[in-house]
C-alpha atoms as a PDB file:
ATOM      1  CA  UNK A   1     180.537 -30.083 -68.184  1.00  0.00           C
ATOM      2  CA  UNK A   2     182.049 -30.523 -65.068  1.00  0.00           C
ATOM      3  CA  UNK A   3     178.443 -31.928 -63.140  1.00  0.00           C
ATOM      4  CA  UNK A   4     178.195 -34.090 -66.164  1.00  0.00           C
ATOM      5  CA  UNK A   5     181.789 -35.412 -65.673  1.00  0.00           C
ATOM      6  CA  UNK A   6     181.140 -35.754 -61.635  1.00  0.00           C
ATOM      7  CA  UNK A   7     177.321 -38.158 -62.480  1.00  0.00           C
ATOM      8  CA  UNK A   8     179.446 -40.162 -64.886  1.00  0.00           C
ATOM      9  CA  UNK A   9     181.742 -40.704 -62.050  1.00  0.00           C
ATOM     10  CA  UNK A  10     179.608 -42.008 -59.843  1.00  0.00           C
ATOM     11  CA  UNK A  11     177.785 -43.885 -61.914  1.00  0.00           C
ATOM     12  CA  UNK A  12     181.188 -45.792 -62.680  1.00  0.00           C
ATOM     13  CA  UNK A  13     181.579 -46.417 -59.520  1.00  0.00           C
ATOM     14  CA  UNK A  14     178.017 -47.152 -58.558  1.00  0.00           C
ATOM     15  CA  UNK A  15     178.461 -49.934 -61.492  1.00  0.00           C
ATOM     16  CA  UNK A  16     181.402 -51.382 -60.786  1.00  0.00           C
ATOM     17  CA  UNK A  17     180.428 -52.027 -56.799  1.00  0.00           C
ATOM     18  CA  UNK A  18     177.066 -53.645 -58.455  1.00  0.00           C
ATOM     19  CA  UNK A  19     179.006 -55.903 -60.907  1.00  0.00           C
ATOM     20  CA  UNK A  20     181.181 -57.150 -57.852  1.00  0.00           C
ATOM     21  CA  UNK A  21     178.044 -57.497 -55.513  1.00  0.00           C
ATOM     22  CA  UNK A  22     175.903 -59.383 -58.678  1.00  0.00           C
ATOM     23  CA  UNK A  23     179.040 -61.259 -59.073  1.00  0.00           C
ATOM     24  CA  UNK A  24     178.897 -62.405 -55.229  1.00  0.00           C
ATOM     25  CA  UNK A  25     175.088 -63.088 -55.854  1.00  0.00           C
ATOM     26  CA  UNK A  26     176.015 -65.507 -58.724  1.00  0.00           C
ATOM     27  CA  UNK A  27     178.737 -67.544 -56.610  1.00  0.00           C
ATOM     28  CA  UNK A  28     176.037 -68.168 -53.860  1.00  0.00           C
ATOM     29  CA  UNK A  29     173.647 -69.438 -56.226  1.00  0.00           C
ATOM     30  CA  UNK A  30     176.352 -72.281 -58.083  1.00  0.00           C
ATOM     31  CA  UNK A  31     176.552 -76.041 -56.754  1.00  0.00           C
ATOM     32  CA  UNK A  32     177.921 -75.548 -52.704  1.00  0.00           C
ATOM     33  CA  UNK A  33     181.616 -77.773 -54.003  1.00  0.00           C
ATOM     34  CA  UNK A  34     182.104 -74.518 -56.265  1.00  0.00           C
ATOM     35  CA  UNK A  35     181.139 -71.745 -53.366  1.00  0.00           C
ATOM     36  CA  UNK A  36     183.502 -73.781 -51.314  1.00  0.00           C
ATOM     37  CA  UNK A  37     186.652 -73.533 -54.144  1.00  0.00           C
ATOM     38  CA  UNK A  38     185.626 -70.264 -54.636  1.00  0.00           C
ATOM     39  CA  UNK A  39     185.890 -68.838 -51.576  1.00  0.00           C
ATOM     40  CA  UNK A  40     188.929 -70.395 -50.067  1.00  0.00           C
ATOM     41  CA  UNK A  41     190.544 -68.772 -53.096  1.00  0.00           C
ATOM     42  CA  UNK A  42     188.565 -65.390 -51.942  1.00  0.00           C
ATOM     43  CA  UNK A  43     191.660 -63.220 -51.430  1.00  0.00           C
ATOM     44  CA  UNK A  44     192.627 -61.520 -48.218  1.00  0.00           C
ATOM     45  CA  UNK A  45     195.036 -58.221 -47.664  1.00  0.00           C
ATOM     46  CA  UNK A  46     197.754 -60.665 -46.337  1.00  0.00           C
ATOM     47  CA  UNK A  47     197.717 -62.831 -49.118  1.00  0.00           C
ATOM     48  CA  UNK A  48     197.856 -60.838 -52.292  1.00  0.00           C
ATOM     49  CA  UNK A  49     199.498 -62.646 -55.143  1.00  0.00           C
ATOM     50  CA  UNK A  50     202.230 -60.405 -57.008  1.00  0.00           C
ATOM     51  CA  UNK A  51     201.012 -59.158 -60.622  1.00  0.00           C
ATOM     52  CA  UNK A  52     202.714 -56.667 -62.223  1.00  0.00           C
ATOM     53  CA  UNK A  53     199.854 -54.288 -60.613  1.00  0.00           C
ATOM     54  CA  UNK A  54     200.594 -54.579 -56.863  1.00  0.00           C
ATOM     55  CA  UNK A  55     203.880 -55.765 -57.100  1.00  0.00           C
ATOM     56  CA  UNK A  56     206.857 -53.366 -55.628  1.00  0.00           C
ATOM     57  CA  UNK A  57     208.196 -51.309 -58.806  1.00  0.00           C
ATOM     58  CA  UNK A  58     205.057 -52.144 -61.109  1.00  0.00           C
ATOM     59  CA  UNK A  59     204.557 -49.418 -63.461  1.00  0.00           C
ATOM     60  CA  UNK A  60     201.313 -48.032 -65.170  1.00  0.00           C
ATOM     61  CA  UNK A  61     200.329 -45.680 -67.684  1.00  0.00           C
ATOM     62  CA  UNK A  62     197.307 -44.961 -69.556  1.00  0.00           C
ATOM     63  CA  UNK A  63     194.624 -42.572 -69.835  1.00  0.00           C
ATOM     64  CA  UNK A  64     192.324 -40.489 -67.614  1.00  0.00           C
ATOM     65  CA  UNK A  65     188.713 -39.571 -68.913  1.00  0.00           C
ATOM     66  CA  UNK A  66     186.934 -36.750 -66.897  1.00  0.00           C
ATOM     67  CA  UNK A  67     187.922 -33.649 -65.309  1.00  0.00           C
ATOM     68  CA  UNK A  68     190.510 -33.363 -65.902  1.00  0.00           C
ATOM     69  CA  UNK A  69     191.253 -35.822 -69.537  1.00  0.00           C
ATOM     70  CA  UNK A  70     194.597 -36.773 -69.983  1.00  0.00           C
ATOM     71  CA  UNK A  71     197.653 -39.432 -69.206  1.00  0.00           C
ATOM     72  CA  UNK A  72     197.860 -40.739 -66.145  1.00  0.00           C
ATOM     73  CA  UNK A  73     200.475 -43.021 -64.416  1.00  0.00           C
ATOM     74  CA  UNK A  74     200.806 -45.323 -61.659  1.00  0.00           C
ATOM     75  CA  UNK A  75     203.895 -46.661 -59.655  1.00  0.00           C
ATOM     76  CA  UNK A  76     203.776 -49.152 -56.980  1.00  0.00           C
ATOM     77  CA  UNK A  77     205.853 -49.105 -53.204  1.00  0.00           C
ATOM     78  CA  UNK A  78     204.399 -52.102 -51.488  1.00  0.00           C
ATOM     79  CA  UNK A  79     201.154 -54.285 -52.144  1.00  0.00           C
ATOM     80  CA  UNK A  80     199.144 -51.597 -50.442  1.00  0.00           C
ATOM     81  CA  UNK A  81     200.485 -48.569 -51.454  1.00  0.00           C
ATOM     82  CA  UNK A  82     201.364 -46.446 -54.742  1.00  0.00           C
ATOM     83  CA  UNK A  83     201.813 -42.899 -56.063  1.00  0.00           C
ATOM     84  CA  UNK A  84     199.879 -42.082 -59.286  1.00  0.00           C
ATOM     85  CA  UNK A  85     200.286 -38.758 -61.503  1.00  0.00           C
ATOM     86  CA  UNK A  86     198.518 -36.918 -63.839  1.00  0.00           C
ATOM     87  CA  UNK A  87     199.307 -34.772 -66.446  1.00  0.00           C
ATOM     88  CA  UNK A  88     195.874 -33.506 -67.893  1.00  0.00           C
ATOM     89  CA  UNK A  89     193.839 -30.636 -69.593  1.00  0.00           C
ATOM     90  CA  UNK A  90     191.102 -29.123 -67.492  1.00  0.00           C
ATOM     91  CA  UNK A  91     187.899 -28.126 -69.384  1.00  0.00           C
ATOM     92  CA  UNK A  92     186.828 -25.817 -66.335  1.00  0.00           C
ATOM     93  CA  UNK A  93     186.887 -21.878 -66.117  1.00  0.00           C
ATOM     94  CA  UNK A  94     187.904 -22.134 -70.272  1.00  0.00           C
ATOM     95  CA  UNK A  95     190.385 -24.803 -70.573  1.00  0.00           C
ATOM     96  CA  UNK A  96     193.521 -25.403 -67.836  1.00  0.00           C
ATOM     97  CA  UNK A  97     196.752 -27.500 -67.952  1.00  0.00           C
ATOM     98  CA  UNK A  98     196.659 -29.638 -64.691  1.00  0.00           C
ATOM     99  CA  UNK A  99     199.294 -31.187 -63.178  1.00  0.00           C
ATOM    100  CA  UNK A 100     198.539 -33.936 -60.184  1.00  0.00           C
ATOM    101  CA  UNK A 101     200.326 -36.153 -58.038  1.00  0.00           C
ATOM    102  CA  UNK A 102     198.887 -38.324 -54.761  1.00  0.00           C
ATOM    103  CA  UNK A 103     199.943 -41.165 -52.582  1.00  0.00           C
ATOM    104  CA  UNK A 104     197.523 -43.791 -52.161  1.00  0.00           C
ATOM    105  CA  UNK A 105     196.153 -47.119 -50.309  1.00  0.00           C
ATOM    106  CA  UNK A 106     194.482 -49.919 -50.926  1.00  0.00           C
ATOM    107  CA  UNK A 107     192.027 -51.650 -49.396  1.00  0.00           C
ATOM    108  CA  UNK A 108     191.752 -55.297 -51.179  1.00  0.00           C
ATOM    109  CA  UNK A 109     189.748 -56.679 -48.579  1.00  0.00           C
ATOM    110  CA  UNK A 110     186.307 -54.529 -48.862  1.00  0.00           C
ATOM    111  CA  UNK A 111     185.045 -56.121 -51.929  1.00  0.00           C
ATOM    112  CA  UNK A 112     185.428 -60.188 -53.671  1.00  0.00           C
ATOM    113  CA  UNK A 113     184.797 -60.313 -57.187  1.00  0.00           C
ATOM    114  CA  UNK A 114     185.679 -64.332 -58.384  1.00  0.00           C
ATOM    115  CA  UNK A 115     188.635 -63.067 -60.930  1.00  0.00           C
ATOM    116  CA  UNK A 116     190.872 -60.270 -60.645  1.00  0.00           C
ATOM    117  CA  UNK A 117     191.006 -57.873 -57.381  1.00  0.00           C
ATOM    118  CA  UNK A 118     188.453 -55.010 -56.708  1.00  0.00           C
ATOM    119  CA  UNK A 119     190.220 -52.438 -54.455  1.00  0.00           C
ATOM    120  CA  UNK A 120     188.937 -49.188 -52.674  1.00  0.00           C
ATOM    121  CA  UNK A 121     191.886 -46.650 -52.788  1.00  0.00           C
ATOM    122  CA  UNK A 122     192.271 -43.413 -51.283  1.00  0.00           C
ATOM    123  CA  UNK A 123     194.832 -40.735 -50.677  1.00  0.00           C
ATOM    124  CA  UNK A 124     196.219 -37.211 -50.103  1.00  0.00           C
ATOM    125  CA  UNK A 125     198.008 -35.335 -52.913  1.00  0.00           C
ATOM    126  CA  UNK A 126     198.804 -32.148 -54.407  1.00  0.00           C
ATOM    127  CA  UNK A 127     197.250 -30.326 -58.002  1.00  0.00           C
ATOM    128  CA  UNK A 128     198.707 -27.340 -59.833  1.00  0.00           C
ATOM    129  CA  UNK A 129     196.082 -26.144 -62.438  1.00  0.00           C
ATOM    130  CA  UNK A 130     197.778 -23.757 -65.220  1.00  0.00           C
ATOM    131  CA  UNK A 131     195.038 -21.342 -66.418  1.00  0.00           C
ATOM    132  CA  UNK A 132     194.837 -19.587 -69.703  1.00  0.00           C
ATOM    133  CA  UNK A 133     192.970 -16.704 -68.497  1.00  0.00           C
ATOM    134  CA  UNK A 134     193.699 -16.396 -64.971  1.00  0.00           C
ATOM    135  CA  UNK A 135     195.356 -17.015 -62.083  1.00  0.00           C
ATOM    136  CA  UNK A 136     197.698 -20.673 -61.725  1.00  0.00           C
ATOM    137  CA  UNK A 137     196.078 -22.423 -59.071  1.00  0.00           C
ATOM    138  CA  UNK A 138     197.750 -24.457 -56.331  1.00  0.00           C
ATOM    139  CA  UNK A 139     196.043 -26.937 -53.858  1.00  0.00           C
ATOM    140  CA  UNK A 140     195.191 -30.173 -52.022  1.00  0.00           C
ATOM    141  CA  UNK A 141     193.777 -33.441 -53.256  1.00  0.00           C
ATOM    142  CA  UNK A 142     191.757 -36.160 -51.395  1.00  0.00           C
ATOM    143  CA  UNK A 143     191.242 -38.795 -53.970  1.00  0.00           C
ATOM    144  CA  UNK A 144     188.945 -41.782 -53.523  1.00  0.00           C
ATOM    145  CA  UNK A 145     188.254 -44.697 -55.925  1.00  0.00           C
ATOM    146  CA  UNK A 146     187.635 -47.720 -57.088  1.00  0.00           C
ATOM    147  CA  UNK A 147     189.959 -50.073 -59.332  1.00  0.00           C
ATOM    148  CA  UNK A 148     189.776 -53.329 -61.570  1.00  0.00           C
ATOM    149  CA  UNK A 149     192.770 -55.642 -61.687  1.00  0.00           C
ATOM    150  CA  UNK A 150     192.476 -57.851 -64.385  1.00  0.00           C
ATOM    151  CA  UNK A 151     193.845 -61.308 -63.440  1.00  0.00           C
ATOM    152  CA  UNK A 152     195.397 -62.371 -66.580  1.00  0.00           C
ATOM    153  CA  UNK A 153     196.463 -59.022 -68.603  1.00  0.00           C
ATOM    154  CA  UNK A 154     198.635 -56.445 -66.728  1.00  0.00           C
ATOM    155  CA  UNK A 155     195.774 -53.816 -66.868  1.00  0.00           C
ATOM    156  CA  UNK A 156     193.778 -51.856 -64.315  1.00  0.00           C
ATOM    157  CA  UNK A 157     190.151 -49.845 -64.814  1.00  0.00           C
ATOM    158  CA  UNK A 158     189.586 -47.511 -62.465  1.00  0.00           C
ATOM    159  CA  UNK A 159     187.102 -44.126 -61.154  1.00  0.00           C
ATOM    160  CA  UNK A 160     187.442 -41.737 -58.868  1.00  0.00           C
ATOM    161  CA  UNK A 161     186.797 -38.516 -57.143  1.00  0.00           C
ATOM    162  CA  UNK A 162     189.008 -35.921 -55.459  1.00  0.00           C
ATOM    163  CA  UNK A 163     187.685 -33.431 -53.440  1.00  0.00           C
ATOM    164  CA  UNK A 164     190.343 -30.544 -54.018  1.00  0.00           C
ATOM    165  CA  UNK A 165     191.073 -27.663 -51.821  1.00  0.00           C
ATOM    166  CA  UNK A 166     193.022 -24.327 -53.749  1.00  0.00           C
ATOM    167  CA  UNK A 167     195.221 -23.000 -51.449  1.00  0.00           C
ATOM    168  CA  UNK A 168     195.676 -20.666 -54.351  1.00  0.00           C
ATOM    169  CA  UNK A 169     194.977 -17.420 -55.376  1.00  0.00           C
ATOM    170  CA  UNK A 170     192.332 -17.978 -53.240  1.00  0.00           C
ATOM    171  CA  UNK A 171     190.668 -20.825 -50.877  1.00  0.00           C
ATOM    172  CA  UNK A 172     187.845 -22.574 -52.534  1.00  0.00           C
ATOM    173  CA  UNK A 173     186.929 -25.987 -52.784  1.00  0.00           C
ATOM    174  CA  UNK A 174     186.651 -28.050 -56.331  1.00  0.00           C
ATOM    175  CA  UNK A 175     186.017 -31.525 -57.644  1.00  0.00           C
ATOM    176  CA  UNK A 176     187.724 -34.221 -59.775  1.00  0.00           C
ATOM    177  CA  UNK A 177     186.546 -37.201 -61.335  1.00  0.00           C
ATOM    178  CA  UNK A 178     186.887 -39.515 -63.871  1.00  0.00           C
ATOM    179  CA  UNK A 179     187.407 -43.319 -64.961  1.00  0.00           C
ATOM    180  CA  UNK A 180     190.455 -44.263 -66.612  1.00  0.00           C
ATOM    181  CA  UNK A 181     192.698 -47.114 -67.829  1.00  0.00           C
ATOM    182  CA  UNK A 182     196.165 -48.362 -67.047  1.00  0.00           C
ATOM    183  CA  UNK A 183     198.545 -50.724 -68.788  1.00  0.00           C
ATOM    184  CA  UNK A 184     201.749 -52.158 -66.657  1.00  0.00           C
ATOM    185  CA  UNK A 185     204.880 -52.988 -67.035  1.00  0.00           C
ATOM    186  CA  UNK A 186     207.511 -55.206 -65.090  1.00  0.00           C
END
């Protein structure tokens, strides 16, 4: 299950990078008057527009599908930066409560779609996995990812992956993933 859940990550976020670069391909091939309008309204990291998404306070919640599947919630600082958290069951090593919180940026720049925003995000965090048989496990998360703002509807796709280190019991290495869907408020 959990190799399974790591291919459909990437494949999420293998598509979602091809959409946006097909998308790009598209653009170049319209009449050169739309190209221009396009991209002079290709956005930059200094001139995000506030959306309920990226704006300071915006708050998200929705669901995370993956290792681990559960709720998952997202609450904004700046235009760059946010905390998300997860509260989620673990199918691994027969079935886990798991418990996740990271601080994250974003990188609007990387990638132009020609509606909505398409940013790489990454972070540092912490996970506490409750096991039913076995030891609780306590550790370190580098998540990574890939988000859709929609430009119109206060919602967000996303996938990622987290590399997790378990400081607890013992040191070993593990990995999230998922894709997942948020709904904000103002």
């Amino acid at each position: 299950m959990q190799k399974a859940s790591h291919v459909f990550s990437a494949t999420v976020v293998a598509a979602a990078l091809a959409a946006g670069q097909a998308a790009r391909a598209d653009d170049a091939t319209t009449a050169n008057t739309n190209a221009v309008q396009l991209n002079a309204a290709a956005p930059s990291a200094n001139a995000l527009t506030a959306s309920p998404m990226t704006e300071h306070g915006g708050f998200g919640i929705g669901a995370l599908f993956g290792e681990p599947t559960g709720l998952s919630m997202k609450y904004w600082f700046s235009d760059i930066t946010a905390a998300d958290l997860g509260t989620a069951w673990s199918f691994e090593d027969h079935g886990s409560f798991q418990l996740h919180g990271d601080f994250l940026w974003h990188k609007f720049d990387l990638f132009h779609v020609p509606r909505g925003e398409l940013p790489l995000y990454f972070g540092v965090g912490g996970r506490v996995k409750v096991q039913d048989h076995g030891d609780t496990r306590a550790g370190v998360r580098f998540p990574i990812g890939i988000a859709y703002e929609f430009p119109e509807v206060p919602l967000e796709l996303f996938g990622e992956i987290a590399p997790i280190l378990d400081l607890t019991p013992s040191t070993e290495g593990r990995l999230n993933g998922g894709v997942g869907v948020r709904y904000y408020f103002r």
